[in-house]
Protein backbone atom coordinates (compact mmCIF):
# COMPACT_ATOMS: atom_id res chain seq x y z
CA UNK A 1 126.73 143.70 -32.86
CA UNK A 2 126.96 140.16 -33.40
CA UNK A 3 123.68 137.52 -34.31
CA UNK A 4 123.65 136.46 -30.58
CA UNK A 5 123.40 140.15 -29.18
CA UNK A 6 121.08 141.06 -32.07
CA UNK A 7 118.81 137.60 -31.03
CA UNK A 8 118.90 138.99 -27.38
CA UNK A 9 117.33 142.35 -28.33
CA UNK A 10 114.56 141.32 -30.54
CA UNK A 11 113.66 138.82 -27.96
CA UNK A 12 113.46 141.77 -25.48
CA UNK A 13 111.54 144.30 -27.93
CA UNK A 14 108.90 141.51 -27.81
CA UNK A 15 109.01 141.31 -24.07
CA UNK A 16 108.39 145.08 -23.69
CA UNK A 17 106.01 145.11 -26.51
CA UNK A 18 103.63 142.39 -25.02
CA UNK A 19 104.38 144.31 -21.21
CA UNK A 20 102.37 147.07 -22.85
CA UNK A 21 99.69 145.28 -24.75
CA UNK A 22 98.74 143.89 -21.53
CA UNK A 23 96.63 147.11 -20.48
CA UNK A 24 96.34 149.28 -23.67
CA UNK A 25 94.73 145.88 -25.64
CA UNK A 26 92.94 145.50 -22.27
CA UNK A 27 90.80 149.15 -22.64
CA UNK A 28 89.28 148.23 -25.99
CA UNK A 29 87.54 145.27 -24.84
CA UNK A 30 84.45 145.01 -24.95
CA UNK A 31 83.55 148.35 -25.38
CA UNK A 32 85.01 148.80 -29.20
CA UNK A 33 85.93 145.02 -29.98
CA UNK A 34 85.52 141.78 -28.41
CA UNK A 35 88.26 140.12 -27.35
CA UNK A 36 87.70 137.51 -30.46
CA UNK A 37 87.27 140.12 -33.14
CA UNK A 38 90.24 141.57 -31.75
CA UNK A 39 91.97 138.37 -32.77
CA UNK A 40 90.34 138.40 -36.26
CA UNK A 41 91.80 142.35 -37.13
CA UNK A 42 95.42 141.54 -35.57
CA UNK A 43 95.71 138.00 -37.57
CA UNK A 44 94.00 139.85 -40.71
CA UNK A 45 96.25 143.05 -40.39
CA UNK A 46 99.14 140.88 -40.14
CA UNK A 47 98.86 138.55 -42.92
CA UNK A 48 98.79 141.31 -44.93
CA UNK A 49 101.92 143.29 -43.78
CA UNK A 50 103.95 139.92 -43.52
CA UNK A 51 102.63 139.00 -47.49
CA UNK A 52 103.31 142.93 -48.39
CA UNK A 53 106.87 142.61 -46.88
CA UNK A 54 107.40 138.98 -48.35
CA UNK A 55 107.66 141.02 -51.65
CA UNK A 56 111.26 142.47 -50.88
CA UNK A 57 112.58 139.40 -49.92
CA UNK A 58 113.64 136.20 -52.06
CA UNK A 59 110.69 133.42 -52.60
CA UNK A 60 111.28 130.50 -50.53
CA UNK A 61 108.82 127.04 -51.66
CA UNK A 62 108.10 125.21 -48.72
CA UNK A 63 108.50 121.61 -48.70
CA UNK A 64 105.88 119.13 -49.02
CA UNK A 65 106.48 117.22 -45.52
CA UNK A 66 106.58 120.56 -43.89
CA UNK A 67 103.36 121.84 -44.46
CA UNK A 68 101.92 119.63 -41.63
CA UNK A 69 103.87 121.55 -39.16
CA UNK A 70 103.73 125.23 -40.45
CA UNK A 71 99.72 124.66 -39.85
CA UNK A 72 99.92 123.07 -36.42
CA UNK A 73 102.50 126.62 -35.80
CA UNK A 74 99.37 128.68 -37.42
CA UNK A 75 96.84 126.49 -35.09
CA UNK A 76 98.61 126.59 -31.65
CA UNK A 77 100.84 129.98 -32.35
CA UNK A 78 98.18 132.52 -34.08
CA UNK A 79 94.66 130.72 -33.43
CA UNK A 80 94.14 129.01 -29.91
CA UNK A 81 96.88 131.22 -28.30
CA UNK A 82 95.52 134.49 -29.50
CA UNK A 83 92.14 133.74 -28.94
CA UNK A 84 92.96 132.10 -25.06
CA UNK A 85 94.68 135.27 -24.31
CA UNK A 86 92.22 137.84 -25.54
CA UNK A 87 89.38 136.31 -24.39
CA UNK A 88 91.25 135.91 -21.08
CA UNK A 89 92.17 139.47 -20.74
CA UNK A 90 88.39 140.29 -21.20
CA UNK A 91 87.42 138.41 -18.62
CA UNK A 92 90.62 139.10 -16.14
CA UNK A 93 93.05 142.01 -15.45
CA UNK A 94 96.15 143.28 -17.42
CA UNK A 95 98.45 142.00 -13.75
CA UNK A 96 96.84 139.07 -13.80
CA UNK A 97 97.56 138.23 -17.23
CA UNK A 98 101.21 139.16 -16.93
CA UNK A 99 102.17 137.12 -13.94
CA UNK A 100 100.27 133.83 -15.31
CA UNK A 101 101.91 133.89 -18.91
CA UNK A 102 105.31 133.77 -16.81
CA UNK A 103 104.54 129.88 -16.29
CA UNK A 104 105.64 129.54 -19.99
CA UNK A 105 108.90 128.30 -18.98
CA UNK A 106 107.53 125.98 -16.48
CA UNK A 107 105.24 124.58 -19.35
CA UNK A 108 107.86 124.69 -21.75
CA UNK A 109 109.81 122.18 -19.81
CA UNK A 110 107.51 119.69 -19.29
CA UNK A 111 106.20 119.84 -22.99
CA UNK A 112 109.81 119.27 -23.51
CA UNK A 113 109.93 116.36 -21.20
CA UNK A 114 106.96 114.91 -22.95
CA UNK A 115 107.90 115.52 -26.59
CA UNK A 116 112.07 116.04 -26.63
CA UNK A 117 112.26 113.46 -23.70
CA UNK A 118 114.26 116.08 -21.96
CA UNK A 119 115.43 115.06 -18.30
CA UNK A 120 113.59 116.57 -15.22
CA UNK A 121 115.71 116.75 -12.25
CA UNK A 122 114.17 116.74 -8.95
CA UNK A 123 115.30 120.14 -8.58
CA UNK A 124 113.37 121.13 -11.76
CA UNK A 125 110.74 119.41 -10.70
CA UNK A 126 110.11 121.31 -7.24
CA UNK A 127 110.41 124.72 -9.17
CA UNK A 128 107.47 123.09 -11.56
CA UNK A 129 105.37 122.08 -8.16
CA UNK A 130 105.68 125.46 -6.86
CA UNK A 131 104.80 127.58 -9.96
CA UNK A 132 102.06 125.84 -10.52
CA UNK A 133 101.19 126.15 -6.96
CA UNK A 134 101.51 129.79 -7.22
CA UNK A 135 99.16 130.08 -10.31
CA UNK A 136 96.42 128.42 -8.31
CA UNK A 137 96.65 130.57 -5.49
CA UNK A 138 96.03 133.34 -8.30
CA UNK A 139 92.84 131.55 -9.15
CA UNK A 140 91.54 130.37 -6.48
CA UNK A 141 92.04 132.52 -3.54
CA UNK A 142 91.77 135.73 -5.88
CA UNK A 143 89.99 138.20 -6.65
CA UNK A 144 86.86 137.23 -8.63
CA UNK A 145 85.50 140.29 -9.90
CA UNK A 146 86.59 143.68 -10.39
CA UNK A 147 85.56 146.51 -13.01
CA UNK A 148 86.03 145.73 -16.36
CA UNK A 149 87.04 142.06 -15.12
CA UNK A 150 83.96 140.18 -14.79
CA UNK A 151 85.53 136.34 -14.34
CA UNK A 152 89.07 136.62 -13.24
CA UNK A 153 89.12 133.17 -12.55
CA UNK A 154 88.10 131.45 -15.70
CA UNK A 155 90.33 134.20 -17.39
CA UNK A 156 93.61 133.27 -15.63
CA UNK A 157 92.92 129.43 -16.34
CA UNK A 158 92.58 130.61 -20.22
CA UNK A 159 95.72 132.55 -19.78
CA UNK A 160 97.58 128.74 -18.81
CA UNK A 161 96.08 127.49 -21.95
CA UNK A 162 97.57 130.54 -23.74
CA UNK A 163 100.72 129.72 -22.56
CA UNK A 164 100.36 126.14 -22.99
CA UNK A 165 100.02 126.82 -26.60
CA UNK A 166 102.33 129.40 -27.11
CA UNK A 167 105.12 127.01 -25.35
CA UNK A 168 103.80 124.35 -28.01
CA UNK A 169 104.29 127.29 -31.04
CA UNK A 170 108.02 127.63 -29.51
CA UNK A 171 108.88 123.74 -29.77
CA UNK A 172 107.47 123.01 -33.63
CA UNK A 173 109.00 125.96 -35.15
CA UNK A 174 112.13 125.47 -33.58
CA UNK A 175 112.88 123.42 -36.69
CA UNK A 176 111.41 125.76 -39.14
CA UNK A 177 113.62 128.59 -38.12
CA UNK A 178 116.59 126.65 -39.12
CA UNK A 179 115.42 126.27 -42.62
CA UNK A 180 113.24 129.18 -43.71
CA UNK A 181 112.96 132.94 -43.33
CA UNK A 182 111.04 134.67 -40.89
CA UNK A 183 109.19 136.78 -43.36
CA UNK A 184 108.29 133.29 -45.02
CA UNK A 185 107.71 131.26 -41.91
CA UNK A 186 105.22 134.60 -40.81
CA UNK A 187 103.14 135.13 -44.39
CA UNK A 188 101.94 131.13 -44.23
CA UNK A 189 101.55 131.18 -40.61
CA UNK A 190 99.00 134.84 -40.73
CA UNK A 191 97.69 133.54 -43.39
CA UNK A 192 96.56 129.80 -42.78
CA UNK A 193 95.28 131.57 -38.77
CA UNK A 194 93.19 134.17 -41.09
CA UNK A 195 90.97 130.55 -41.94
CA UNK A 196 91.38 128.47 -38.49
CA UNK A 197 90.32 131.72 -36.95
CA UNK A 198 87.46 132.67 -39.09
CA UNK A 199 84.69 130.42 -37.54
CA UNK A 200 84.96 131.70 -34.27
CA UNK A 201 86.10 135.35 -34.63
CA UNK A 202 84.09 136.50 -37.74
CA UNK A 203 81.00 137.27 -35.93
CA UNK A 204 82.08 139.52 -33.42
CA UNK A 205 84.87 141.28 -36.04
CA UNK A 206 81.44 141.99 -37.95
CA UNK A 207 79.91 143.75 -35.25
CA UNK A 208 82.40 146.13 -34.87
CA UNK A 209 81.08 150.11 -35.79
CA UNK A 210 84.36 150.87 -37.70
CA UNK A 211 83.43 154.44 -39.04
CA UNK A 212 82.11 155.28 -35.11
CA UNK A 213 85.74 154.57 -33.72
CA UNK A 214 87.37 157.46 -32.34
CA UNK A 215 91.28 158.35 -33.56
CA UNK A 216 92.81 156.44 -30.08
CA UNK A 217 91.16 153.55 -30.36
CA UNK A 218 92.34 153.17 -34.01
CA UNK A 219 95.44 154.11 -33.15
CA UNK A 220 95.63 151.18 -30.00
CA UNK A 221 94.33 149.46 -32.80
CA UNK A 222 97.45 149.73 -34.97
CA UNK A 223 99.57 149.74 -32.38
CA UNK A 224 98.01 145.77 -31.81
CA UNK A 225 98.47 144.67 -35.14
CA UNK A 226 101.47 146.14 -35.94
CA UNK A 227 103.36 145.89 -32.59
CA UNK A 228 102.05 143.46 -30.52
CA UNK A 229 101.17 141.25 -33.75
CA UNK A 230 103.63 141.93 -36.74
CA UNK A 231 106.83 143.11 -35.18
CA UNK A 232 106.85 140.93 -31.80
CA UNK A 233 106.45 137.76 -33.81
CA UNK A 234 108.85 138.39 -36.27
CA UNK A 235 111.32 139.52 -33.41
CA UNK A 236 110.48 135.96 -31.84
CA UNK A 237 111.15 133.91 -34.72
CA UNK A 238 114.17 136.02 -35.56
CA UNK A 239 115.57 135.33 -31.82
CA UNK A 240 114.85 131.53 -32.35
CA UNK A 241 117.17 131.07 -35.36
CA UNK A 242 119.92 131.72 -32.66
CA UNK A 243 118.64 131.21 -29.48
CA UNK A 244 116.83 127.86 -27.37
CA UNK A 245 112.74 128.32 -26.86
CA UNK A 246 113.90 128.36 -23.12
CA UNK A 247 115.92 131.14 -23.44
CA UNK A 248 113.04 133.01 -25.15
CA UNK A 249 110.71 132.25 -22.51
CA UNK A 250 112.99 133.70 -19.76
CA UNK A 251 111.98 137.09 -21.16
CA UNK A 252 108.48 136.93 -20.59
CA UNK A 253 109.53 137.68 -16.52
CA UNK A 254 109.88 140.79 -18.27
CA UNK A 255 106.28 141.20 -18.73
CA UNK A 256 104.88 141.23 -15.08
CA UNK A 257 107.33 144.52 -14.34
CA UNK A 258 106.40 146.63 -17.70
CA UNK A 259 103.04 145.45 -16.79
CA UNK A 260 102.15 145.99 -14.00
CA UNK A 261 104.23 149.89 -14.23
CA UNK A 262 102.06 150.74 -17.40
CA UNK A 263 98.33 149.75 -15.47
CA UNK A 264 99.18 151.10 -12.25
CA UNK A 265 100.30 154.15 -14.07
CA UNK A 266 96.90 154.53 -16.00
CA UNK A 267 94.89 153.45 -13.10
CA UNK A 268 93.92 150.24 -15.02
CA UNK A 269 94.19 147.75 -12.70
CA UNK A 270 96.13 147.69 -8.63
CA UNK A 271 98.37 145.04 -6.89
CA UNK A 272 97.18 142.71 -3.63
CA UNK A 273 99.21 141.11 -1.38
CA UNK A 274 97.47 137.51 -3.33
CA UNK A 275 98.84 138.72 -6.42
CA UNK A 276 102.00 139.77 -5.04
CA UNK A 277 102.23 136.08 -3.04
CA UNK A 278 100.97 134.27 -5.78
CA UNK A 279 103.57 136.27 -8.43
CA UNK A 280 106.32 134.91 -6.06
CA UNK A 281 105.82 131.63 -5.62
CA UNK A 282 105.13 131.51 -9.67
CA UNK A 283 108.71 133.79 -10.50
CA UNK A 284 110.17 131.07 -7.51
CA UNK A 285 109.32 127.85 -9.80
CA UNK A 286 110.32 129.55 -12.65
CA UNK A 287 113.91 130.38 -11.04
CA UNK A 288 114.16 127.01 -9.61
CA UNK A 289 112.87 125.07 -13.07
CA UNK A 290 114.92 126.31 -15.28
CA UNK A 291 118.23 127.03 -13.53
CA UNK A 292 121.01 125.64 -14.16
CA UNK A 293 124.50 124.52 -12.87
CA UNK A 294 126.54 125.53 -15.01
CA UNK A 295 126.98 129.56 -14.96
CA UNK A 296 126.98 130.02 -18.70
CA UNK A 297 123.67 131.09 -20.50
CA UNK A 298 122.62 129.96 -23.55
């Protein structure tokens, strides 16, 4: 299996990782954790399996005029995005969040427009109109309420700033990748997000009756940190030494399917015909943003 096929997989593992997280992450909050506290255990958790695994690998120093960017990848990678998306999922629904977060391509093109001066076609440009069109039909016209989903609006408009971020993360590592290991890259990232997330997530971590938690909670617990947190990034990153932050983001359509199968399955959440709508018009703009002419896929 060569690097390209290997990049292809990790970058799916992720996918189907997240697809999961979307409900399972979802039924802890905010009965056992809140969403930020949530935020604090995964970035904790994973600073120390990414320093404990750092230990097998060579030492790589970092260079002086990189450190600037490996904390703006801590700040808009493992801070804001985590804590947009968790507090988002609190306040929305595990469908919800997995049809929004699909606009990451969409946002990922015009960050690159803004920052790579990367050309938007008019083409690419209706695709952007219309997935962004469809995420406001999601918000507005929506559902508002629903159990265990007390502000579905404000939560999908946190989930855009998720992805917002997240696209960001994808651009200013780009250039990391290329010159440091992912172990490396992940042990100063985890551990700079432990300190940029510490004002706002401490408190609620604290309140949190660890010895009261049953054995599946901990266990979804685990599965957060150490799936959803540990291995998805470092399959990320790994995918990125080979492949384009585009190309990355066209797995997240993978997302809405596992999604939605895993909460319908454990009764966690439902589909509407304005979810359903909205989903197309959002997967239409993606399609039409980021295709291209030529048949080849990089």
């Amino acid at each position: 299996m060569n690097k390209r096929h290997l990049a292809i997989l990790a970058a799916f593992g992720a996918s189907f990782i997240y697809g999961v997280n979307h409900t399972i992450a979802k039924d802890l909050m905010p009965t056992y954790i809140k969403p930020f506290g949530f935020i604090m255990l995964r970035v904790l958790g994973a600073a120390l399996l990414f320093w404990i695994t750092s230990l097998f690998f060579p030492k790589e120093k970092i260079d002086r005029k990189d450190w600037v960017r490996i904390i703006l990848c801590a700040l808009f990678g493992m801070t804001i995005n985590m804590l947009m998306f968790f507090k988002g999922l609190a306040l929305s629904t595990p469908i919800n969040s997995s049809v929004v977060i699909t606009l990451s391509p969409v946002i990922l093109l015009i960050l690159s427009a803004v920052f790579l001066k990367e050309k938007i076609t008019w083409f690419k440009g209706s695709g952007i109109a219309i997935g962004l069109i469809g995420a406001l039909v999601l918000i507005l016209f929506g559902i508002k309420t629903q159990e265990n989903a007390p502000n579905i609006p404000l939560g999908n408009i946190l989930f855009i700033i998720n992805a917002t971020a997240y696209s960001i993360y994808l651009i200013i590592v780009k250039p990391l990748t290329a010159k440091y290991s992912s172990i490396t890259l992940m042990k100063w990232f985890f551990l700079i997000a432990v300190f940029t997330n510490l004002p706002v997530a401490l408190p609620e971590f604290l309140e949190v009756q660890w010895t009261e938690l049953p054995l599946s909670v901990i266990g979804v617990m685990i599965f957060v940190v150490v799936g959803t947190t540990y291995l998805t990034y470092l399959f990320n990153v790994f995918a990125l030494r080979t492949l384009r932050p585009s190309t990355i983001g066209v797995f997240m359509y993978l997302q809405p399917l596992i999604a939605t199968l895993v909460a319908i399955i454990l009764g966690a959440d439902n589909l509407t015909g304005i979810r359903i709508f909205a989903a197309a018009l959002i997967f239409l703009g993606v399609y039409l943003s980021t295709k291209r002419k030529e048949s080849a896929i990089e």
